[in-house]
N, C-alpha and C. Protein backbone atom coordinates (compact mmCIF):
# COMPACT_ATOMS: atom_id res chain seq x y z
N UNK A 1 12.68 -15.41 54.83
CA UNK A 1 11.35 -15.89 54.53
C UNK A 1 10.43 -15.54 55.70
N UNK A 2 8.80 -15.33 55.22
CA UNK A 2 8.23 -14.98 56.67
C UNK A 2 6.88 -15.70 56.08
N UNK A 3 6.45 -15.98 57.31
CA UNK A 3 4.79 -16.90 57.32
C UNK A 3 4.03 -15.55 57.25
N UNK A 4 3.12 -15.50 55.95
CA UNK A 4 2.01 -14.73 56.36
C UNK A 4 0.64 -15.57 56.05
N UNK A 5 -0.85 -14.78 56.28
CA UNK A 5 -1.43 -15.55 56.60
C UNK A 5 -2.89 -15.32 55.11
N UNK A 6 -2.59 -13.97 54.60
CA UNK A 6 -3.18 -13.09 54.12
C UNK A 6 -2.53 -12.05 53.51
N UNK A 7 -2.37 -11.55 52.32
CA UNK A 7 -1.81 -10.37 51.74
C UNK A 7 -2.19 -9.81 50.72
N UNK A 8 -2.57 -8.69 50.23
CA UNK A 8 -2.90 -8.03 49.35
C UNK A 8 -1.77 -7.30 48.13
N UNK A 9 -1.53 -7.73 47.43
CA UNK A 9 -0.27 -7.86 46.30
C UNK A 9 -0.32 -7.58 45.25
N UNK A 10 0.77 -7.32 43.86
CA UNK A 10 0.24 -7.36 43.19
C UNK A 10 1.13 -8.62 42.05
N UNK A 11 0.22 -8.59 41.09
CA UNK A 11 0.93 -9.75 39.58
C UNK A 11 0.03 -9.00 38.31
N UNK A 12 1.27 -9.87 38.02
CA UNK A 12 1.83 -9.26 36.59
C UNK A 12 0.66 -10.88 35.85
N UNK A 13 0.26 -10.55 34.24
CA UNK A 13 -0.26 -11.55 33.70
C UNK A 13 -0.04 -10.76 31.91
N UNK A 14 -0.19 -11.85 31.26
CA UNK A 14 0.07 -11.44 29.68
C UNK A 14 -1.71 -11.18 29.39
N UNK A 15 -1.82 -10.28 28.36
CA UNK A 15 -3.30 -9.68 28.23
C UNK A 15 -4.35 -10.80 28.26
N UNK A 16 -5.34 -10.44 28.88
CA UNK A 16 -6.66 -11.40 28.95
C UNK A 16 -6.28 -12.35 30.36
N UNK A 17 -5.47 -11.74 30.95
CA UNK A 17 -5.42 -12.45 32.39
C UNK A 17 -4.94 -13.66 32.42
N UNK A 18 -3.83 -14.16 31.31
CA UNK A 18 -3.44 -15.39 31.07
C UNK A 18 -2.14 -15.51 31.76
N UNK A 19 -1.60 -16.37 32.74
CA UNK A 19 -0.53 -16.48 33.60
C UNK A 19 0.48 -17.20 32.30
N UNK A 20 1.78 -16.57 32.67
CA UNK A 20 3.06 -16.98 32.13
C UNK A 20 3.13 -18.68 32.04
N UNK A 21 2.98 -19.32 33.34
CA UNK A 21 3.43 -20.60 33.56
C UNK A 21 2.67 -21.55 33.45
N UNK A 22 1.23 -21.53 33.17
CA UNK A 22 0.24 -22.60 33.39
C UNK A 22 -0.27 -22.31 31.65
N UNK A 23 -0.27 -21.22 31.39
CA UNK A 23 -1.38 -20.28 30.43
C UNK A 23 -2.97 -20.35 30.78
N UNK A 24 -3.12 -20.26 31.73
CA UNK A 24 -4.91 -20.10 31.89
C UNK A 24 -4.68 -18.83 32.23
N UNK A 25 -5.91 -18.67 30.93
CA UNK A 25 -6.62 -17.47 31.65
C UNK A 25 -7.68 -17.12 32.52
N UNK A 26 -6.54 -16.05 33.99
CA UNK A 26 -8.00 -16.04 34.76
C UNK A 26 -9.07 -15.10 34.90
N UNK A 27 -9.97 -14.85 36.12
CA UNK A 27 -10.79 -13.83 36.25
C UNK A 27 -10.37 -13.16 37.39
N UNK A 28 -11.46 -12.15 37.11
CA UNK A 28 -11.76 -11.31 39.03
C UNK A 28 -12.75 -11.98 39.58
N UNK A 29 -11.85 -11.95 40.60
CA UNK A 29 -12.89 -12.41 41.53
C UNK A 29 -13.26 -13.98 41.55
N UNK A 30 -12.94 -14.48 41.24
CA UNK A 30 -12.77 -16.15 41.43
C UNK A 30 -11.73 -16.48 42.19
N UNK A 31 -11.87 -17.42 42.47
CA UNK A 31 -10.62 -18.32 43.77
C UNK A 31 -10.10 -19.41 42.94
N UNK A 32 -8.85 -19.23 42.85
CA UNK A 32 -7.87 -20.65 42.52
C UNK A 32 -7.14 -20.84 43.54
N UNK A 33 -6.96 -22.28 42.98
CA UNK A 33 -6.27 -22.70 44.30
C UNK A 33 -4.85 -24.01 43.87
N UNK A 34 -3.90 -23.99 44.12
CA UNK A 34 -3.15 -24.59 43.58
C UNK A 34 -2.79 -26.21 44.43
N UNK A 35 -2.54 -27.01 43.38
CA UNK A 35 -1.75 -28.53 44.04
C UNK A 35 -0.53 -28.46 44.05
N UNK A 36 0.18 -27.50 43.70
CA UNK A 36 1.65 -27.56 43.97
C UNK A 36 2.36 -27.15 44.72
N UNK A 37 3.39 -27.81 45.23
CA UNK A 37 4.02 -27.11 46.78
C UNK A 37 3.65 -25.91 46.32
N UNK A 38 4.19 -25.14 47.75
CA UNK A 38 4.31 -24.00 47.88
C UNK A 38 5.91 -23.53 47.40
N UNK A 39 6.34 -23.31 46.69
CA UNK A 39 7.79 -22.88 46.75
C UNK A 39 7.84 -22.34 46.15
N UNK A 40 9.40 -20.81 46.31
CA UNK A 40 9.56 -19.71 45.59
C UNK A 40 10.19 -20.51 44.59
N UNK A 41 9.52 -19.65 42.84
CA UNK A 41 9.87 -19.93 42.06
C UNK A 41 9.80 -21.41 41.25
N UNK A 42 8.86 -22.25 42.34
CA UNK A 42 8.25 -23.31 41.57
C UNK A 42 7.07 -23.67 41.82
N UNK A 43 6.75 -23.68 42.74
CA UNK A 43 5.08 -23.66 42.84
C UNK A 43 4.26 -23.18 43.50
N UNK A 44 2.97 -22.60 43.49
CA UNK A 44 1.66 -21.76 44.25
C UNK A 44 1.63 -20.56 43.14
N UNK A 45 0.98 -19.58 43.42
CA UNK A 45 0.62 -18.60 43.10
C UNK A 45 1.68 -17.35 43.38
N UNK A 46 2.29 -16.57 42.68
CA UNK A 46 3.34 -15.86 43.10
C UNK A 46 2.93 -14.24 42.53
N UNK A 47 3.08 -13.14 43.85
CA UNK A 47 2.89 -12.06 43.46
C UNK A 47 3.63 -11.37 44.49
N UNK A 48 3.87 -10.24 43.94
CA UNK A 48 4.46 -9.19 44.35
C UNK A 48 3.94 -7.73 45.49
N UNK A 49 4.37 -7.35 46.29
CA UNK A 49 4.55 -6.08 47.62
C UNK A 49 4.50 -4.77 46.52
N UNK A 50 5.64 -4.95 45.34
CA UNK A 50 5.13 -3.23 44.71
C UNK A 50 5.39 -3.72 43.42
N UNK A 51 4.54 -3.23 42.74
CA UNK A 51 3.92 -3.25 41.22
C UNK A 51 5.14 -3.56 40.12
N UNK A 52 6.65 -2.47 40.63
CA UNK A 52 7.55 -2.77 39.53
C UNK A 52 8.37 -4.21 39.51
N UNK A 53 8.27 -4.96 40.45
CA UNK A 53 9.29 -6.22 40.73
C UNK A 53 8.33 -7.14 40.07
N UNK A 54 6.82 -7.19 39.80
CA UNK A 54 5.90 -8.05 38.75
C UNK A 54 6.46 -8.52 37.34
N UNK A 55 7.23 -6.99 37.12
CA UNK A 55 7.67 -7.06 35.75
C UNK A 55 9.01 -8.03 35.60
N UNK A 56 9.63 -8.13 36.41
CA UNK A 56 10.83 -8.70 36.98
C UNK A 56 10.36 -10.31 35.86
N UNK A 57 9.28 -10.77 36.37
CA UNK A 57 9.10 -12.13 36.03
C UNK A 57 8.13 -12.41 34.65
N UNK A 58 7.59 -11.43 34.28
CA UNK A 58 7.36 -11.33 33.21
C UNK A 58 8.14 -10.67 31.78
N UNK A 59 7.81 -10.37 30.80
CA UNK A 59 8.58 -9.56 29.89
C UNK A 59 7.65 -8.82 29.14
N UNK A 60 7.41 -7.77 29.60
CA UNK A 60 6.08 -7.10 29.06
C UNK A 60 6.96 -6.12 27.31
N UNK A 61 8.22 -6.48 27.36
CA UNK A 61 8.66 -6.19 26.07
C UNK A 61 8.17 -7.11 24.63
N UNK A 62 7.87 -8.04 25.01
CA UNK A 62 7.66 -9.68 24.36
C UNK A 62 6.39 -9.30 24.19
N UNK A 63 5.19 -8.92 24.97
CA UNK A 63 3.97 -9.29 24.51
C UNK A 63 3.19 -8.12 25.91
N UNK A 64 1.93 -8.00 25.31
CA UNK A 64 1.37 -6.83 26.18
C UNK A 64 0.70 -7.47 27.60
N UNK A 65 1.12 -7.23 28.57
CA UNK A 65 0.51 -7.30 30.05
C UNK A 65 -0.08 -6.36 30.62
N UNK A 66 -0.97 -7.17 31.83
CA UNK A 66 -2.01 -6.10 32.84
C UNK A 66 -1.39 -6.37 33.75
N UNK A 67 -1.40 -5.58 34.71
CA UNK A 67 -1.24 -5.80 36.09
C UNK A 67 -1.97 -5.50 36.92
N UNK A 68 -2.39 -6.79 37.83
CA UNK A 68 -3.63 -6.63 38.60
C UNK A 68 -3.35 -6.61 40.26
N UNK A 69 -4.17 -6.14 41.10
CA UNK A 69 -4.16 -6.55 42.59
C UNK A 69 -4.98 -7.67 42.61
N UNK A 70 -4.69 -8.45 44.07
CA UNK A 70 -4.82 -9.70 44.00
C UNK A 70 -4.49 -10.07 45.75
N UNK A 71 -5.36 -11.03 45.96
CA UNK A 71 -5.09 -11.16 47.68
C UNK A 71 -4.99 -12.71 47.55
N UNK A 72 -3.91 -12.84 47.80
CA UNK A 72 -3.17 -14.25 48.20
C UNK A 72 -2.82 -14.72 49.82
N UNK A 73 -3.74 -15.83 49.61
CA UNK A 73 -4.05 -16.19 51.28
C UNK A 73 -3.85 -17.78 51.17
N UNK A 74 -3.75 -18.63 52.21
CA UNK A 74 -4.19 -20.01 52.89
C UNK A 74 -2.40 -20.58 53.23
N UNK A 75 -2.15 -21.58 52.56
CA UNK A 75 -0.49 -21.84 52.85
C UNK A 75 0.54 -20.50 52.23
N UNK A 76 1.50 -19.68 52.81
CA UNK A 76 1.59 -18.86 51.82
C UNK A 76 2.90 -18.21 52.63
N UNK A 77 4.37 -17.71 51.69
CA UNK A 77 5.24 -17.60 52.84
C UNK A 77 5.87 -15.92 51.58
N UNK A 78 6.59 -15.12 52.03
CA UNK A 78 7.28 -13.95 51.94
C UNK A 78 8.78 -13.95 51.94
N UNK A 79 9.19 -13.52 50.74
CA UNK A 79 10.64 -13.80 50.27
C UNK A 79 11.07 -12.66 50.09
N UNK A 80 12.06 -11.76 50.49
CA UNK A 80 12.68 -10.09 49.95
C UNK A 80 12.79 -10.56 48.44
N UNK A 81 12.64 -9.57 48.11
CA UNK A 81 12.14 -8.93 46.55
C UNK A 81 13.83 -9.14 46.29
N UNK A 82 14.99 -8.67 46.88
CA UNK A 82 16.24 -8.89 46.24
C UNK A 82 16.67 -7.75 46.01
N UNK A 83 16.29 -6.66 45.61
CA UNK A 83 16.71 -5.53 44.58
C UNK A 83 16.81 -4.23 45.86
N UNK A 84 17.62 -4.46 46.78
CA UNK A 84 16.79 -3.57 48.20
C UNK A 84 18.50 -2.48 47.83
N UNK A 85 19.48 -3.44 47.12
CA UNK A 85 20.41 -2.60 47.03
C UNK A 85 19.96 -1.13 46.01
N UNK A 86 19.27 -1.17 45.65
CA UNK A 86 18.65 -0.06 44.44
C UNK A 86 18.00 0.99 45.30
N UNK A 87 16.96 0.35 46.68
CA UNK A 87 16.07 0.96 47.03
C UNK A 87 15.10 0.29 48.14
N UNK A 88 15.35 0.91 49.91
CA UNK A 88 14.88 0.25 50.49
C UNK A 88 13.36 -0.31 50.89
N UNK A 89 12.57 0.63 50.22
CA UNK A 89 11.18 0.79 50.11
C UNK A 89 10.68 -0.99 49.10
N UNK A 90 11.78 -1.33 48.63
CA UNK A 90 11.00 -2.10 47.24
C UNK A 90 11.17 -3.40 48.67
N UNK A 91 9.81 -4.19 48.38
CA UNK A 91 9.00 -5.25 49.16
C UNK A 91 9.44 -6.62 48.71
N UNK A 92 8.45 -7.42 49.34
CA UNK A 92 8.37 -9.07 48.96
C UNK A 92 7.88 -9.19 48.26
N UNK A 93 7.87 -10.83 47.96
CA UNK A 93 7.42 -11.46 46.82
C UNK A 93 6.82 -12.57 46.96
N UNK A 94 5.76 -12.94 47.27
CA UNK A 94 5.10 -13.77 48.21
C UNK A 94 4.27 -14.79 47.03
N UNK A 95 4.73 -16.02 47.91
CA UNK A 95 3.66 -17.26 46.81
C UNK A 95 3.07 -18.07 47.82
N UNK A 96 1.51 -18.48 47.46
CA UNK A 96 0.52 -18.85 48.22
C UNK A 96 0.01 -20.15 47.63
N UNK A 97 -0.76 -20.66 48.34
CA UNK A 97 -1.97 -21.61 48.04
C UNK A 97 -3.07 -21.23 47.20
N UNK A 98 -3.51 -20.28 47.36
CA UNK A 98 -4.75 -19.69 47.28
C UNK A 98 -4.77 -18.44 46.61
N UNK A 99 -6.04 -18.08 45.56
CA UNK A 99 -5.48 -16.02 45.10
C UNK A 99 -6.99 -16.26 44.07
N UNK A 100 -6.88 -14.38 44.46
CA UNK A 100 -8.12 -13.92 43.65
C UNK A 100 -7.59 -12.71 43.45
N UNK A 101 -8.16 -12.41 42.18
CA UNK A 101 -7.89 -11.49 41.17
C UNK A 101 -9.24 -10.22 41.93
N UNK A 102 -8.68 -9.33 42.32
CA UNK A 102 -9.34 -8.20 42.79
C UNK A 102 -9.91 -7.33 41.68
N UNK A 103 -8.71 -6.77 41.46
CA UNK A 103 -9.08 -5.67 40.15
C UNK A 103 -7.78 -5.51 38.79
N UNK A 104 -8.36 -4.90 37.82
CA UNK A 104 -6.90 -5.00 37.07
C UNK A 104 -7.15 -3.51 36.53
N UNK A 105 -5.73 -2.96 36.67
CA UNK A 105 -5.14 -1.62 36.46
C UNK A 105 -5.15 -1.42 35.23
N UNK A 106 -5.45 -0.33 34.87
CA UNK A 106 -5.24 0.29 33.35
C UNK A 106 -4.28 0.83 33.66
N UNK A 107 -3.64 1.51 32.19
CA UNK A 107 -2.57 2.20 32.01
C UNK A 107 -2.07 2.84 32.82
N UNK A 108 -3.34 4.16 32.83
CA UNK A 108 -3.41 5.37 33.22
C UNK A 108 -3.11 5.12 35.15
N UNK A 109 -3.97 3.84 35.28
CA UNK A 109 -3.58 4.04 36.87
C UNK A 109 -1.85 3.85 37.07
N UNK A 110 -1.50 2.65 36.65
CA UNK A 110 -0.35 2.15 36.39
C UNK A 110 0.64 3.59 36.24
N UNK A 111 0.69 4.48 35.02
CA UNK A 111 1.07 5.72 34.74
C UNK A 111 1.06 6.30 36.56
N UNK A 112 -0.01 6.78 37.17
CA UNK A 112 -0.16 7.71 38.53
C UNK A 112 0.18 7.09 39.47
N UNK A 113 0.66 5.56 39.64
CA UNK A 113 1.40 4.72 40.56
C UNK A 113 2.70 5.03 40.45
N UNK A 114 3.39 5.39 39.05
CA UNK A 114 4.65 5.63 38.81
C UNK A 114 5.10 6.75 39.52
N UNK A 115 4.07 7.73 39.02
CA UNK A 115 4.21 9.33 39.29
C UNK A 115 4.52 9.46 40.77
N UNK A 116 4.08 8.39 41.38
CA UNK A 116 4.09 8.29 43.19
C UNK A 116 5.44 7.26 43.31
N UNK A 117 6.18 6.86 42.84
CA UNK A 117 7.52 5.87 43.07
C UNK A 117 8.51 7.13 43.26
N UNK A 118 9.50 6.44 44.09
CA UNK A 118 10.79 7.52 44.63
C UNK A 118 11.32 7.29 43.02
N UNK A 119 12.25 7.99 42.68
CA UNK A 119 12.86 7.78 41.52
C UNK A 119 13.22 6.35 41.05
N UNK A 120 14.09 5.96 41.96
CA UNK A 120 14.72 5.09 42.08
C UNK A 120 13.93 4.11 41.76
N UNK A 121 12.66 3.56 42.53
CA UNK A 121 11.52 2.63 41.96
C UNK A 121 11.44 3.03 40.53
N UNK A 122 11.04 4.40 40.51
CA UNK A 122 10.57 4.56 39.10
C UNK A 122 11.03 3.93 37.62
N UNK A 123 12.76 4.15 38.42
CA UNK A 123 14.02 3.54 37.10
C UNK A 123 13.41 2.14 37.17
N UNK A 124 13.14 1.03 38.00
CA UNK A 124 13.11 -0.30 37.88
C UNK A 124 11.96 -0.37 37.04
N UNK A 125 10.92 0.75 37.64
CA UNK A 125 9.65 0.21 36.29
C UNK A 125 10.20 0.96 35.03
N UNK A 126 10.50 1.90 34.62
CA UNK A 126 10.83 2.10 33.22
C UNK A 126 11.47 0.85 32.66
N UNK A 127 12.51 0.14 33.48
CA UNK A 127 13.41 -1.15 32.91
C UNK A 127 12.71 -1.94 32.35
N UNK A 128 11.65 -1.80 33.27
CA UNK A 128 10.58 -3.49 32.76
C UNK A 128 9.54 -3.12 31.91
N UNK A 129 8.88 -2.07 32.05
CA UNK A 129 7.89 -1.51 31.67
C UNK A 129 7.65 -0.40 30.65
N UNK A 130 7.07 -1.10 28.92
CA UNK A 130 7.30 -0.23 28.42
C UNK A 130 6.03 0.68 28.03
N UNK A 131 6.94 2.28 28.20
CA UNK A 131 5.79 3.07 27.81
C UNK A 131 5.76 3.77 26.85
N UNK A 132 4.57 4.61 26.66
CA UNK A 132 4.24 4.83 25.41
C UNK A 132 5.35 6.28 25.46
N UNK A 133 4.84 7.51 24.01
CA UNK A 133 5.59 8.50 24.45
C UNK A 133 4.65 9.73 25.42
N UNK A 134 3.38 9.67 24.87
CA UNK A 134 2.88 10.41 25.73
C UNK A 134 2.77 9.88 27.73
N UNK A 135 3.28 8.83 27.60
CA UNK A 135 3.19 8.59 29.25
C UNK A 135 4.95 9.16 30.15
N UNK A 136 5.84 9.30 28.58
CA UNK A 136 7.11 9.54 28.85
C UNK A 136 6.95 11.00 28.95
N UNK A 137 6.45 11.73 28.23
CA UNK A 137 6.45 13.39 28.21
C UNK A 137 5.50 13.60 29.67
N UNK A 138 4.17 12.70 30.13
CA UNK A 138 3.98 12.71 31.53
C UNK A 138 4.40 12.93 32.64
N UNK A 139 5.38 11.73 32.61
CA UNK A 139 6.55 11.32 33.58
C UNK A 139 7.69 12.62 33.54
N UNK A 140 8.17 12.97 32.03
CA UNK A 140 9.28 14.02 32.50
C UNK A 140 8.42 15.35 32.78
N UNK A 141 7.07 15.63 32.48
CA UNK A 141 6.83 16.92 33.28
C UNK A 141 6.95 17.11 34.46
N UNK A 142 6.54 15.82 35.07
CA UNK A 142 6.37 15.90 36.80
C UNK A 142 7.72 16.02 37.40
N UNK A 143 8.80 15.39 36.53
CA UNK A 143 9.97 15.91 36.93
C UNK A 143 10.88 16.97 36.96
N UNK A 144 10.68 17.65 35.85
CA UNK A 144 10.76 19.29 35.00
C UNK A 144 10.87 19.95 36.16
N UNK A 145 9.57 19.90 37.04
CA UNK A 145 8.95 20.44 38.35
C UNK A 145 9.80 20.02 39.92
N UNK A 146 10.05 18.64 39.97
CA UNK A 146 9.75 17.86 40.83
C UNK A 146 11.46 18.55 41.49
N UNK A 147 11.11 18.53 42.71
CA UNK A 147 12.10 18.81 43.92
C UNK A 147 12.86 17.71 44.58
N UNK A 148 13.84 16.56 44.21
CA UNK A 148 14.65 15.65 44.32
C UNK A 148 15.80 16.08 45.91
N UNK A 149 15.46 15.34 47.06
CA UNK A 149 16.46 16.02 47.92
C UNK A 149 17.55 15.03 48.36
N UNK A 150 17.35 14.03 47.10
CA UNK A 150 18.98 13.22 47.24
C UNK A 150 19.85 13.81 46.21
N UNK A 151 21.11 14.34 47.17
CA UNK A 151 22.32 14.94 45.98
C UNK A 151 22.72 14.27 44.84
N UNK A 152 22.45 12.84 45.41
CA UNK A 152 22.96 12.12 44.62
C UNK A 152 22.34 11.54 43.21
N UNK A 153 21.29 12.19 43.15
CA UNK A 153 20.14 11.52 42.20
C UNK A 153 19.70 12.76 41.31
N UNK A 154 20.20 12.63 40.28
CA UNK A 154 20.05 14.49 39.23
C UNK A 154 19.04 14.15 38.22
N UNK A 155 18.15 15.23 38.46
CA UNK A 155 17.40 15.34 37.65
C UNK A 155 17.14 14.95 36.13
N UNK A 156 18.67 15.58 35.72
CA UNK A 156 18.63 15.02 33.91
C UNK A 156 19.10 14.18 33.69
N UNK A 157 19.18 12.99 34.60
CA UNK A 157 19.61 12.19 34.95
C UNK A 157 18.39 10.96 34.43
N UNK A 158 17.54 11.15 35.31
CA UNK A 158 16.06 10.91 35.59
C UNK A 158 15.07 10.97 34.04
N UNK A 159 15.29 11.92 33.62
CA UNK A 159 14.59 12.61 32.37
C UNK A 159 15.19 11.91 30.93
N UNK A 160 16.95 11.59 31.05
CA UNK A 160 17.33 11.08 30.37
C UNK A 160 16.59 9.11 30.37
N UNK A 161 16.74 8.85 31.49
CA UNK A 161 16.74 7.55 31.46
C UNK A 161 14.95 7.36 30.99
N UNK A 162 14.22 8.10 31.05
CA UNK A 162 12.98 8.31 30.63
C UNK A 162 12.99 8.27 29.05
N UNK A 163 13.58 9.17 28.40
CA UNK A 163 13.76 8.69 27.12
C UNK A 163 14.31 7.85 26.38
N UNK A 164 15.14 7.25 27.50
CA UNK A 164 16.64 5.81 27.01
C UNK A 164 15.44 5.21 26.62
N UNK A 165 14.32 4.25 27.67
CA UNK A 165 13.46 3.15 28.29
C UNK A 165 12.59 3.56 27.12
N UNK A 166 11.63 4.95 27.05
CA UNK A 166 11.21 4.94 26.16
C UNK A 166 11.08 4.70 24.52
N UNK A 167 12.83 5.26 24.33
CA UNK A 167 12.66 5.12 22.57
C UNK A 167 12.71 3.37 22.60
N UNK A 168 13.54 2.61 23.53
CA UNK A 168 14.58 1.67 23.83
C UNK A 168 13.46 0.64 23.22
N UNK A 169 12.29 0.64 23.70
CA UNK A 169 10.85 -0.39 23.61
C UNK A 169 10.51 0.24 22.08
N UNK A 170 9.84 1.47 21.97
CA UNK A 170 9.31 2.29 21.13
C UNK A 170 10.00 1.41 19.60
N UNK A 171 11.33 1.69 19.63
CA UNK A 171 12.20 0.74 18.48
C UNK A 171 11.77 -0.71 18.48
N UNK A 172 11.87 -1.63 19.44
CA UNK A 172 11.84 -2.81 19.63
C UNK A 172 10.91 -3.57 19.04
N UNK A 173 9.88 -2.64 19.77
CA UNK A 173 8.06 -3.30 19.33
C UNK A 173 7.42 -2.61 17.74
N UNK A 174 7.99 -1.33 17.27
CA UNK A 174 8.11 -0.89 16.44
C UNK A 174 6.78 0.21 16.52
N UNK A 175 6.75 0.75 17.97
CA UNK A 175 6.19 1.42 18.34
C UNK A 175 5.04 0.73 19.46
N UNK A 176 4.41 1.77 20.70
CA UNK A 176 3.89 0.66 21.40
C UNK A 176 2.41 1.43 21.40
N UNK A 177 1.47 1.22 21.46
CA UNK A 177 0.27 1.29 21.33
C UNK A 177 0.24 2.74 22.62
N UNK A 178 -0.70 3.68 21.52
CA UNK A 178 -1.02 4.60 22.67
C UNK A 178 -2.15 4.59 23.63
């Protein structure tokens, strides 16, 4: 656990900015502020170091989510994300007193955040995160291309699990909105 004082993060919310656990929906740019301890996994405001571990606590298979940045400040402490065996880059998970809704990501940004994840991130957001097919034929061009210099990590490997995640939702939801 670590004291921070201030952080810029991100969370996950079901469409119209409505939180999982309270159901209010919020805004940008307003300040909430919570009465409940601070504790991981029961009370304050809880967001995430990198975009794919958001999904972790939501189920964006169930119902359509945004994901927004968000700066969570005042009482407020930093927990490892957990998943570091996958990938050492993936961050904390930090819950606060205090949070404002900065901006909220469209698709497309969401999509060019991916395009920038080591693979390995990438697999955790395909898990959680479902995409359409044109964001899947996206994703495997850049890889078609893409120069991988872990032996251990193969390409059609990568490309496959792109279409697993994809049809995997595509079936589920009975197709997902392009």
């Amino acid at each position: 656990m670590v004291k921070q004082d201030e952080v810029i993060a991100f969370k996950a919310f079901f469409k119209g900015l409505k939180n999982n656990l309270d159901g209010i929906n919020y805004e940008i740019d307003k300040e909430y502020i919570t009465k409940d301890p601070i504790q991981y996994m029961k009370g304050g405001f809880h967001m995430c170091e990198k975009p794919e571990d958001c999904f972790r606590f939501l189920k964006p298979t169930k119902a359509e989510v945004e994901l927004a940045l968000v700066k969570g400040y005042g009482d407020m402490y930093g927990f490892d994300a957990g998943f570091r065996a996958y990938d050492d880059t993936l961050g904390y998970i930090y819950v606060c007193e205090k949070m404002k809704i900065l901006k909220v990501y469209t698709r497309e940004e969401i999509l060019n955040m991916a395009l920038e994840m080591s693979p390995l991130r990438l697999e955790i957001l395909l898990a959680l995160y479902p995409i359409t097919e044109k964001e899947a034929n996206i994703i495997k061009e850049k890889y078609e291309t893409f120069k991988i210099e872990d032996p251990f990590l193969k390409k059609e490997l990568i490309l496959q699990k792109v279409d697993y995640y994809q049809k995997k939702y595509t079936k589920r939801k009975g197709g997902i909105h392009e």
